[in-house]
C-alpha atoms as a PDB file:
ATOM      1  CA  UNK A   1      95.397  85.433  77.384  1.00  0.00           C
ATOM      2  CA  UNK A   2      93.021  86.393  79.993  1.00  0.00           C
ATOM      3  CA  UNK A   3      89.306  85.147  81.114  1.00  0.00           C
ATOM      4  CA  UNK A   4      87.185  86.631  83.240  1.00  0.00           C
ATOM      5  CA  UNK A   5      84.054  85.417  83.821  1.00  0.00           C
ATOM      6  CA  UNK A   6      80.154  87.598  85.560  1.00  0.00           C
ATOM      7  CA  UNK A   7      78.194  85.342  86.948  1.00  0.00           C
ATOM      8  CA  UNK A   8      75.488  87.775  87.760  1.00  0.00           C
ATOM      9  CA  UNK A   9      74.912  88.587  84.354  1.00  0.00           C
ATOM     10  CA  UNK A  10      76.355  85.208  82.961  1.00  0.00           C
ATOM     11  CA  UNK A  11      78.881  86.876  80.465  1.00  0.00           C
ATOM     12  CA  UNK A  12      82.381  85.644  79.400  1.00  0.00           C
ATOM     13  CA  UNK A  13      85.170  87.402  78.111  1.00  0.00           C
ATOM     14  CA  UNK A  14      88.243  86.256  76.956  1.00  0.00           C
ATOM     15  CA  UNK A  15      91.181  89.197  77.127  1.00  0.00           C
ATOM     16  CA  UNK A  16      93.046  87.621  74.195  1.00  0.00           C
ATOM     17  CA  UNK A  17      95.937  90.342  74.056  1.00  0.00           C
ATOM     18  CA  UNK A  18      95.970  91.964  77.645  1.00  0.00           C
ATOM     19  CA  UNK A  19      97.045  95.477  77.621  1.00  0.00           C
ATOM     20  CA  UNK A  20      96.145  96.520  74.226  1.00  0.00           C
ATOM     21  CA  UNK A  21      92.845  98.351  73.751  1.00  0.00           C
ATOM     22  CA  UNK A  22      89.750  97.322  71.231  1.00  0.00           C
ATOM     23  CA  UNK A  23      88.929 100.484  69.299  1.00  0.00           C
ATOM     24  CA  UNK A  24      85.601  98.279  67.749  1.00  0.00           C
ATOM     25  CA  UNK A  25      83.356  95.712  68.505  1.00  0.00           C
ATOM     26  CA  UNK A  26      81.923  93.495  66.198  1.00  0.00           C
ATOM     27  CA  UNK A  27      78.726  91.587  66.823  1.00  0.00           C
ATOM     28  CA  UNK A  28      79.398  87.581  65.427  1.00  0.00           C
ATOM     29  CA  UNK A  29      75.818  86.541  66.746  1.00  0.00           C
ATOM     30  CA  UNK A  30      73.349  87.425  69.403  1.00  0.00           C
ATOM     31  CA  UNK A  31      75.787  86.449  72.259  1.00  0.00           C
ATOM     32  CA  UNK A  32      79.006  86.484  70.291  1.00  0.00           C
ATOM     33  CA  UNK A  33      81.188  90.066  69.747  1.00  0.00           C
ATOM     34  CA  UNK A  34      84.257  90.374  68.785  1.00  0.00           C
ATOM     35  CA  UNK A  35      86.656  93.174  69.863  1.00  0.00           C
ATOM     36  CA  UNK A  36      89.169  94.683  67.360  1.00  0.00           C
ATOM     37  CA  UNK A  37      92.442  97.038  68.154  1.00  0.00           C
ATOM     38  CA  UNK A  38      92.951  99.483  65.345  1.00  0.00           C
ATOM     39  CA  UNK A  39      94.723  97.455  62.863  1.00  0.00           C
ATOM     40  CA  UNK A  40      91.508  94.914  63.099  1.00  0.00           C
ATOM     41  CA  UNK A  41      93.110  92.484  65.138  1.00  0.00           C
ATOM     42  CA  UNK A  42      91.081  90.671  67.673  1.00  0.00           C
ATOM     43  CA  UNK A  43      92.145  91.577  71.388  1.00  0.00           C
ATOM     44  CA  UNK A  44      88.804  90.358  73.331  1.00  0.00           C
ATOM     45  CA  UNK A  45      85.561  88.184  72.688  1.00  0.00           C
ATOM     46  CA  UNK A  46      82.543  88.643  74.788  1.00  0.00           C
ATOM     47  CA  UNK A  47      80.429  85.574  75.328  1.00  0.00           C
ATOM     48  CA  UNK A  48      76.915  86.346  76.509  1.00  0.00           C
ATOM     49  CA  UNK A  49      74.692  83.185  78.112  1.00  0.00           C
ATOM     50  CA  UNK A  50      77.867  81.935  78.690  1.00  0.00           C
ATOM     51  CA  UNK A  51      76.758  78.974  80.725  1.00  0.00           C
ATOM     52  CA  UNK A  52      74.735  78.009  77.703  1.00  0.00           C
ATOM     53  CA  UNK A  53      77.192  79.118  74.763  1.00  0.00           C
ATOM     54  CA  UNK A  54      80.307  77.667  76.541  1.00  0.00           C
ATOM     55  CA  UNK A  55      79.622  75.382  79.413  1.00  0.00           C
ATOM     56  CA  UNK A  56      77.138  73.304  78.354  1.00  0.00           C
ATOM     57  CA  UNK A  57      78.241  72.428  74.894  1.00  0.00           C
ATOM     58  CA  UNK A  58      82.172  71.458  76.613  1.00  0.00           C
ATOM     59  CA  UNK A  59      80.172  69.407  79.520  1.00  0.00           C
ATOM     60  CA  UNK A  60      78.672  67.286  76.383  1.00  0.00           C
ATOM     61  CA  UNK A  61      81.787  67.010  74.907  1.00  0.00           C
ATOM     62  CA  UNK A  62      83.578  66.029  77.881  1.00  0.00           C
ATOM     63  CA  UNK A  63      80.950  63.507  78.807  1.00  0.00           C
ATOM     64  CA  UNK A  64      81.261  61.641  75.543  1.00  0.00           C
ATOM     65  CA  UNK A  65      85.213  61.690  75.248  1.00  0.00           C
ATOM     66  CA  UNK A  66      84.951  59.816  79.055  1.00  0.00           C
ATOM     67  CA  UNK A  67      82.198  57.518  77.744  1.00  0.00           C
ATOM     68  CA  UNK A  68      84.578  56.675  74.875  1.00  0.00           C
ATOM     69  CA  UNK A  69      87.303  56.010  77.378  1.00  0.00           C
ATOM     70  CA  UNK A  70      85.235  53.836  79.300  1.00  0.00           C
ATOM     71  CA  UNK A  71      84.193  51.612  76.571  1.00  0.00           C
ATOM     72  CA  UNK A  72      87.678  51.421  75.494  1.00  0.00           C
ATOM     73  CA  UNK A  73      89.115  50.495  79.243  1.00  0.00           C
ATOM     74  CA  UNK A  74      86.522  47.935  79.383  1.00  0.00           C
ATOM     75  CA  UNK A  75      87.178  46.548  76.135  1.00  0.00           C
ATOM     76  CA  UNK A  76      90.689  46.199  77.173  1.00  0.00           C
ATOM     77  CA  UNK A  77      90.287  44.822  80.591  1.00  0.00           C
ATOM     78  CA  UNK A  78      90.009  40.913  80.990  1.00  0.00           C
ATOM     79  CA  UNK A  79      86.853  39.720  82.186  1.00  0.00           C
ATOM     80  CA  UNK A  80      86.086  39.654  85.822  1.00  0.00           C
ATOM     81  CA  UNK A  81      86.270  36.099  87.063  1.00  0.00           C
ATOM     82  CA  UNK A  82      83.858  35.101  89.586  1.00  0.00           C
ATOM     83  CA  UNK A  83      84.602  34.310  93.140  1.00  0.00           C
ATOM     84  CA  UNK A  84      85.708  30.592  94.524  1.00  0.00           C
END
């Protein structure tokens, strides 16, 4: 599997089986299409607004599993005792 990512035009696509050729392209959404080879498997999906569609829903996600983890690690960690 291959990415390759346009930042001019903000568009993502992810070459899932390099070498072999899509033969159709199927639209999922507005900025969502699928490429098929001929036997209709997928070899390559095409993100457009990918900063949008991709980026900023895995930043969210990110920030809330580290949140979690933070809560945990200080839930964990003894109290800080105060200086003598």
């Amino acid at each position: 599997m291959k990415t390759r990512y346009d930042g001019k035009h903000d568009i993502l696509y992810i070459d899932v089986a390099p070498g072999k050729k899509a033969c159709d392209t199927q639209p999922l959404d507005d900025d969502i299409f699928v490429d098929l080879d001929e036997e209709g498997n997928i070899v390559g999906i095409e993100v457009w607004s990918a900063s949008r569609n991709i980026a900023e829903p895995m930043a969210e996600q990110l920030l809330e599993k580290v949140r979690k983890a933070l809560e945990t690690t200080a839930e964990k960690s003894p109290a800080p005792r105060a200086p003598f």
